[in-house]
PDB file of N, CA and C in Angstrom:
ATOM      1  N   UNK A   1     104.497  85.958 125.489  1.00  0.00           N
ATOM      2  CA  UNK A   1     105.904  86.270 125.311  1.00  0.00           C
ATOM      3  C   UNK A   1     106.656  84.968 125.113  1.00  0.00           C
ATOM      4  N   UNK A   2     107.478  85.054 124.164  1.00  0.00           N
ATOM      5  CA  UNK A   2     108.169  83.991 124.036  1.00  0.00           C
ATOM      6  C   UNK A   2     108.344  83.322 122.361  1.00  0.00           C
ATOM      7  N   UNK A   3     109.193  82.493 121.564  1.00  0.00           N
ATOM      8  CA  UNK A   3     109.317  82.322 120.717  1.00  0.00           C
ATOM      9  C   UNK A   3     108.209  81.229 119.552  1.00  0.00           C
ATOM     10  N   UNK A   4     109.355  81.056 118.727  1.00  0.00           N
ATOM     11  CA  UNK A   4     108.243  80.272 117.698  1.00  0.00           C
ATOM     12  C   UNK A   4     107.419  78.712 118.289  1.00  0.00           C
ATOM     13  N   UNK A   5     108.471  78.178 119.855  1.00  0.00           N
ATOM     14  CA  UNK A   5     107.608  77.076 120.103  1.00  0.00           C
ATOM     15  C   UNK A   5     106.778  77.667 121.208  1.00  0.00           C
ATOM     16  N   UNK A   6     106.592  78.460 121.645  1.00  0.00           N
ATOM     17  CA  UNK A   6     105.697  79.058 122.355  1.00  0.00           C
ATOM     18  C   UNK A   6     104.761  79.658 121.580  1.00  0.00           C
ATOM     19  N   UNK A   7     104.566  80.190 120.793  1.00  0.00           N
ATOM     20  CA  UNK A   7     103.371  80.180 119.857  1.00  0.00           C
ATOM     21  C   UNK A   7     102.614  79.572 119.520  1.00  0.00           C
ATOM     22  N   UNK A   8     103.604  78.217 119.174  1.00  0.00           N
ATOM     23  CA  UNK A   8     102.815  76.902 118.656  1.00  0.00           C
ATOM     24  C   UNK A   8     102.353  76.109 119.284  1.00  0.00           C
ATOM     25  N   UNK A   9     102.644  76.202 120.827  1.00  0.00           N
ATOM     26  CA  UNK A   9     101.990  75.688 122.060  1.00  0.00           C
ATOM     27  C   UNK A   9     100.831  76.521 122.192  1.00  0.00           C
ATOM     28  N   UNK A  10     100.645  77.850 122.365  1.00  0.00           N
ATOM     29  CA  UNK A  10      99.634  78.644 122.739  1.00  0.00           C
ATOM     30  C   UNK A  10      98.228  78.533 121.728  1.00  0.00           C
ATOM     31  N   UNK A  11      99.032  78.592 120.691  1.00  0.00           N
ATOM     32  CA  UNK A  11      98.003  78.263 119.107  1.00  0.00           C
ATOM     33  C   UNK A  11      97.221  77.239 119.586  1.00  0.00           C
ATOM     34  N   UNK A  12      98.279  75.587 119.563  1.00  0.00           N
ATOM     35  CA  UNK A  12      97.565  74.376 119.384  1.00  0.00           C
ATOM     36  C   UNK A  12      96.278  74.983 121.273  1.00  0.00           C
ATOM     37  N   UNK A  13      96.462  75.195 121.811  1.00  0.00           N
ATOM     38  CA  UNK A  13      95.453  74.965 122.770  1.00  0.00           C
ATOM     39  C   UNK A  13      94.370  75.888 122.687  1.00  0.00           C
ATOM     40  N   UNK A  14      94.541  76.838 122.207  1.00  0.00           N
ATOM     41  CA  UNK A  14      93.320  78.078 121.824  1.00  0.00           C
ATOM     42  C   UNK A  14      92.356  77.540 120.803  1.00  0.00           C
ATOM     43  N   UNK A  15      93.167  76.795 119.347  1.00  0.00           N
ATOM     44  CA  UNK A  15      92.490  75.806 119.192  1.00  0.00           C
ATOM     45  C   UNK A  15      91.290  74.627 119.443  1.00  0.00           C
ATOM     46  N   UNK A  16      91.381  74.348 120.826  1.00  0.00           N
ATOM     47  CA  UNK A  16      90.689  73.455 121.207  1.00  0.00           C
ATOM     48  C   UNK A  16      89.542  74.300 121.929  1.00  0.00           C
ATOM     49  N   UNK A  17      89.489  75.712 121.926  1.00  0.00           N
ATOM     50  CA  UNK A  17      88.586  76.603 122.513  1.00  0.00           C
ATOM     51  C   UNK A  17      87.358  76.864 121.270  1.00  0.00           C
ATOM     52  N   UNK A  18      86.186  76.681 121.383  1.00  0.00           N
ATOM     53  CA  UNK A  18      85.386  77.131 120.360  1.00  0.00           C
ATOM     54  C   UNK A  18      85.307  78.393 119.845  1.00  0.00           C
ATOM     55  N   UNK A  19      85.547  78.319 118.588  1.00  0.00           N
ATOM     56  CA  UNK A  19      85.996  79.827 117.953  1.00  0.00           C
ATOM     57  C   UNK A  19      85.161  80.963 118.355  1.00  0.00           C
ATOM     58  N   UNK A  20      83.789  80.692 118.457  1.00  0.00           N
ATOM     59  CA  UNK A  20      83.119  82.186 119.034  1.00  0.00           C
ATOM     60  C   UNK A  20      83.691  82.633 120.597  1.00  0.00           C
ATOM     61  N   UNK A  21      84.302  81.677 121.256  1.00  0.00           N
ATOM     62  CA  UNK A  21      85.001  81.954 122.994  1.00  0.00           C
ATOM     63  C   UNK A  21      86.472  81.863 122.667  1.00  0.00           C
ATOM     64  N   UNK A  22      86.961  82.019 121.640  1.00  0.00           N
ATOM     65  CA  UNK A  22      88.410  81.956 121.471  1.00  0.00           C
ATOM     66  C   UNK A  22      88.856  83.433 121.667  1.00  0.00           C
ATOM     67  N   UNK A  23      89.869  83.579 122.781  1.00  0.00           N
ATOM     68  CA  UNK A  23      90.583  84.949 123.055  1.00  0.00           C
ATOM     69  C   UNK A  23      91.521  85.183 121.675  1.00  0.00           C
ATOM     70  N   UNK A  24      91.916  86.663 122.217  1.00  0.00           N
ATOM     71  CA  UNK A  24      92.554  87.113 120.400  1.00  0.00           C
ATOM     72  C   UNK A  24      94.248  86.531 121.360  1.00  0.00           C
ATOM     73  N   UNK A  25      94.840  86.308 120.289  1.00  0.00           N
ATOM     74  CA  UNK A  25      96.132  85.874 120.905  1.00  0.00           C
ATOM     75  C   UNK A  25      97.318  86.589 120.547  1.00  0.00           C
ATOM     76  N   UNK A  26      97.891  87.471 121.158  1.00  0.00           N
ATOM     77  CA  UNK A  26      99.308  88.590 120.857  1.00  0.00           C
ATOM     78  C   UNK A  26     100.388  88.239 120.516  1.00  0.00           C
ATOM     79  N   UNK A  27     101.385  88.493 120.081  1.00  0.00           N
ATOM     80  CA  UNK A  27     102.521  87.781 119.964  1.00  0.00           C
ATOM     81  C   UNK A  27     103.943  88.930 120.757  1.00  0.00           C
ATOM     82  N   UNK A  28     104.639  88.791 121.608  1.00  0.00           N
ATOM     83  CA  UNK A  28     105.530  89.313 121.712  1.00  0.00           C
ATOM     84  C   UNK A  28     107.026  88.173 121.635  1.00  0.00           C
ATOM     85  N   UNK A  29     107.626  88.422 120.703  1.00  0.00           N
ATOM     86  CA  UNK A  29     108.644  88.013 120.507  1.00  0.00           C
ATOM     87  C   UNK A  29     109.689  88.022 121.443  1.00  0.00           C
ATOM     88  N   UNK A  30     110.278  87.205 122.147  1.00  0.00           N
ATOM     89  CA  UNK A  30     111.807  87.074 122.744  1.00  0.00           C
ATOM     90  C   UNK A  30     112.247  85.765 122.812  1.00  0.00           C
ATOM     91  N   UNK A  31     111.502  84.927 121.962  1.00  0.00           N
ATOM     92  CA  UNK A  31     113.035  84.094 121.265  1.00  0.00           C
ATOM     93  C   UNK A  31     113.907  83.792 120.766  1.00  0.00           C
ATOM     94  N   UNK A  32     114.739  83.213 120.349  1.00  0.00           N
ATOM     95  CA  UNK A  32     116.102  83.362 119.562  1.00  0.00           C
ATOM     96  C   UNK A  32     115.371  82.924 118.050  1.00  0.00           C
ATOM     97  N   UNK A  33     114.530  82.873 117.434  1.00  0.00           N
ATOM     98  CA  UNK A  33     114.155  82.991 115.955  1.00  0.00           C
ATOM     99  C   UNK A  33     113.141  84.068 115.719  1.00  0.00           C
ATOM    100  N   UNK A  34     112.168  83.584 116.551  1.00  0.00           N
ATOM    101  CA  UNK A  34     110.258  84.594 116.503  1.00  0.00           C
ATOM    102  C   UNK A  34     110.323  84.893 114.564  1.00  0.00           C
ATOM    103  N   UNK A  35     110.372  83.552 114.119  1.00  0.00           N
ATOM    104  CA  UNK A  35     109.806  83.396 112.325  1.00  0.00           C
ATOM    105  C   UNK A  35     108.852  83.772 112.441  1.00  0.00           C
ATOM    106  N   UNK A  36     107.405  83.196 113.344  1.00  0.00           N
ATOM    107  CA  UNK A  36     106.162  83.233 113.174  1.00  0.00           C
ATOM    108  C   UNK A  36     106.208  85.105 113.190  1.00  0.00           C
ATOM    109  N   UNK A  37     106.159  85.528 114.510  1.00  0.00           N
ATOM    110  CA  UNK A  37     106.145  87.104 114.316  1.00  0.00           C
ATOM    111  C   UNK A  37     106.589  87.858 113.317  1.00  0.00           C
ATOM    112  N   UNK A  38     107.650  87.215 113.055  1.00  0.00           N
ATOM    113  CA  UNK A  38     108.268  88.341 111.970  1.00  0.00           C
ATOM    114  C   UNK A  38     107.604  87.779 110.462  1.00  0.00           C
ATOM    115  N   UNK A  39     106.607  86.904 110.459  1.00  0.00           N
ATOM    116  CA  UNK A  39     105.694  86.628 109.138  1.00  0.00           C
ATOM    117  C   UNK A  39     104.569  87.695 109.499  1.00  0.00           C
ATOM    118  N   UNK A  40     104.464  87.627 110.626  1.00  0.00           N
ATOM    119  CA  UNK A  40     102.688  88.265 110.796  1.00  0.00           C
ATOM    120  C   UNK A  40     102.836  89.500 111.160  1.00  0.00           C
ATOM    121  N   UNK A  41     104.232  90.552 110.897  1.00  0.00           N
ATOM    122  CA  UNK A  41     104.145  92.074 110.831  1.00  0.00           C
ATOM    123  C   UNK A  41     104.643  92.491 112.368  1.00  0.00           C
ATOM    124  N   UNK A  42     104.607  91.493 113.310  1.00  0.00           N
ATOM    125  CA  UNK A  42     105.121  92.025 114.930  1.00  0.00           C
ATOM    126  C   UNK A  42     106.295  93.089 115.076  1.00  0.00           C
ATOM    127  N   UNK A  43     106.512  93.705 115.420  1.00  0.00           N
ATOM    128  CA  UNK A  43     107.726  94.581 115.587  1.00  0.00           C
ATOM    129  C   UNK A  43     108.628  93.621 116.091  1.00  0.00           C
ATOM    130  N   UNK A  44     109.939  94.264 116.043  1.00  0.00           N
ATOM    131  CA  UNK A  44     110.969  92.833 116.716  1.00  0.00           C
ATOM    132  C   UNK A  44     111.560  93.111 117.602  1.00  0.00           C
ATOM    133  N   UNK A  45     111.280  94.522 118.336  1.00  0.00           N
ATOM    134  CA  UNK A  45     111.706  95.022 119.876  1.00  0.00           C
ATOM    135  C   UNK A  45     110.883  94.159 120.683  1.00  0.00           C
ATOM    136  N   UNK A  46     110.646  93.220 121.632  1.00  0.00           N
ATOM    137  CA  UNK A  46     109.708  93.262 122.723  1.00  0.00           C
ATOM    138  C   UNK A  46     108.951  94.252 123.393  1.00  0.00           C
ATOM    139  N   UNK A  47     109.587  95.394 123.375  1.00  0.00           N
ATOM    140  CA  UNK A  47     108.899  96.170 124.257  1.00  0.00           C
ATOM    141  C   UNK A  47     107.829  96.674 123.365  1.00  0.00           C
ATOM    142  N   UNK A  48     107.993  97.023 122.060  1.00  0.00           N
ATOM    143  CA  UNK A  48     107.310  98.047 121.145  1.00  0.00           C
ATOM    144  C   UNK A  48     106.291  96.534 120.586  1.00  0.00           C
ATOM    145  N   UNK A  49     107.064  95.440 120.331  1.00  0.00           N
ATOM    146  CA  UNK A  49     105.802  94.129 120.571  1.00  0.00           C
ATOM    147  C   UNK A  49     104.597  94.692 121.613  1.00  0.00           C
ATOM    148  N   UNK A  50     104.893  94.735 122.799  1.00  0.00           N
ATOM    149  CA  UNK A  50     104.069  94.503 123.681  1.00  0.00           C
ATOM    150  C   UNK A  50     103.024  95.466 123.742  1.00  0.00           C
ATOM    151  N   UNK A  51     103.976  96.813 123.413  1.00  0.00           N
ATOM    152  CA  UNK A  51     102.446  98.108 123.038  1.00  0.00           C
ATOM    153  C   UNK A  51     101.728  97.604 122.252  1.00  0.00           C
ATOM    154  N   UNK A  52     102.265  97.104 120.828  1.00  0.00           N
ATOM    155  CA  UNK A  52     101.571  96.868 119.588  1.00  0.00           C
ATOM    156  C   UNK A  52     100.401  95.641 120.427  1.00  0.00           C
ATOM    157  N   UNK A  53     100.444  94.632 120.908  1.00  0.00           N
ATOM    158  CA  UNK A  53      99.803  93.573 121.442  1.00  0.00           C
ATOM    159  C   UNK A  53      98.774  94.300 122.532  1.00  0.00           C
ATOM    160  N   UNK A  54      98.668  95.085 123.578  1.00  0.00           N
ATOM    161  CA  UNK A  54      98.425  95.493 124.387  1.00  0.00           C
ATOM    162  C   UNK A  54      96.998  96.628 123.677  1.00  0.00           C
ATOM    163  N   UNK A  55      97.494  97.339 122.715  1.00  0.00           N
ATOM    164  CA  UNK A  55      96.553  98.354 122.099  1.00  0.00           C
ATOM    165  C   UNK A  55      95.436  97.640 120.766  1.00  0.00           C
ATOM    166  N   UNK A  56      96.200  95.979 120.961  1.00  0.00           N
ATOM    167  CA  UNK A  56      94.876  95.208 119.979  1.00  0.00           C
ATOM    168  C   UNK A  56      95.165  95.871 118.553  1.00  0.00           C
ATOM    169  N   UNK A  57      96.599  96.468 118.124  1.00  0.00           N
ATOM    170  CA  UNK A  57      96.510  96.832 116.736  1.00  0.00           C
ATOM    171  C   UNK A  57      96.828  96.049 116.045  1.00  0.00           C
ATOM    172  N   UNK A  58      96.110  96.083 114.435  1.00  0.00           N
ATOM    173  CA  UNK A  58      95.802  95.324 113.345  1.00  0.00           C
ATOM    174  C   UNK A  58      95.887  94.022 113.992  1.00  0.00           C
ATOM    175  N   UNK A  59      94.373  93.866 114.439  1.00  0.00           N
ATOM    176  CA  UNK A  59      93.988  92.522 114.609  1.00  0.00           C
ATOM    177  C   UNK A  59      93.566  91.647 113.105  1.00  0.00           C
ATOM    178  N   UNK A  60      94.323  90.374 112.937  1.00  0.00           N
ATOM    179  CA  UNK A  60      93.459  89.664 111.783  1.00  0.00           C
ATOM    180  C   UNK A  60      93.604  88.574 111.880  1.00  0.00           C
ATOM    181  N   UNK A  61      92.571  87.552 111.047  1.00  0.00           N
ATOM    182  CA  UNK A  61      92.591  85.930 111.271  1.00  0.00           C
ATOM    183  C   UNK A  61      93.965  85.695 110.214  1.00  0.00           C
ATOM    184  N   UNK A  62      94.291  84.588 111.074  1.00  0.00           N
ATOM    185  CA  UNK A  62      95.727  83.834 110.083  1.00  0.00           C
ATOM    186  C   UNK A  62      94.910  82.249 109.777  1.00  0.00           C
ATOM    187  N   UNK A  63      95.769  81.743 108.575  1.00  0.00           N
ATOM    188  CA  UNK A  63      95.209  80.307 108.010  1.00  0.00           C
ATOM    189  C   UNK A  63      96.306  79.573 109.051  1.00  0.00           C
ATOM    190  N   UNK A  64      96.030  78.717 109.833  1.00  0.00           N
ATOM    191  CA  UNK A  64      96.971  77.994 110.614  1.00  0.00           C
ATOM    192  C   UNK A  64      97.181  76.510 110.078  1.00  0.00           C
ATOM    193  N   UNK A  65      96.289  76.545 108.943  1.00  0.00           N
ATOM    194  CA  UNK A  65      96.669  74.860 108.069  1.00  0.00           C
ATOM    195  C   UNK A  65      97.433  74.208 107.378  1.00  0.00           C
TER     196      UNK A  65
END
């Protein structure tokens, strides 16, 4: 939970996890921008975020380069 620099904190350290042990990572939006979410399809309620995150729907890899 939390916005676009909380993403980019959570990203850069999952990162450093080897991709076959890398957890899937959710996004619930409640910052004052959430760009990243609203690129990658997130709903923009939090709450209806958090089902969507919670039920693992449309999981997919993003290019983070």
């Amino acid at each position: 939970m939390g916005g676009d620099g909380t993403a980019h904190e959570v990203i850069n350290g999952l990162m450093q996890i080897p991709e076959k042990k890398r957890p899937i990572f959710g996004v619930v939006p409640i910052g004052s921008g959430n760009d990243f979410a609203h690129a990658i399809g997130v709903p923009k309620k939090s709450d209806r975020a958090l089902v969507h995150a919670l039920k693992g729907e449309n999981i997919s890899a993003i290019d983070i380069a």
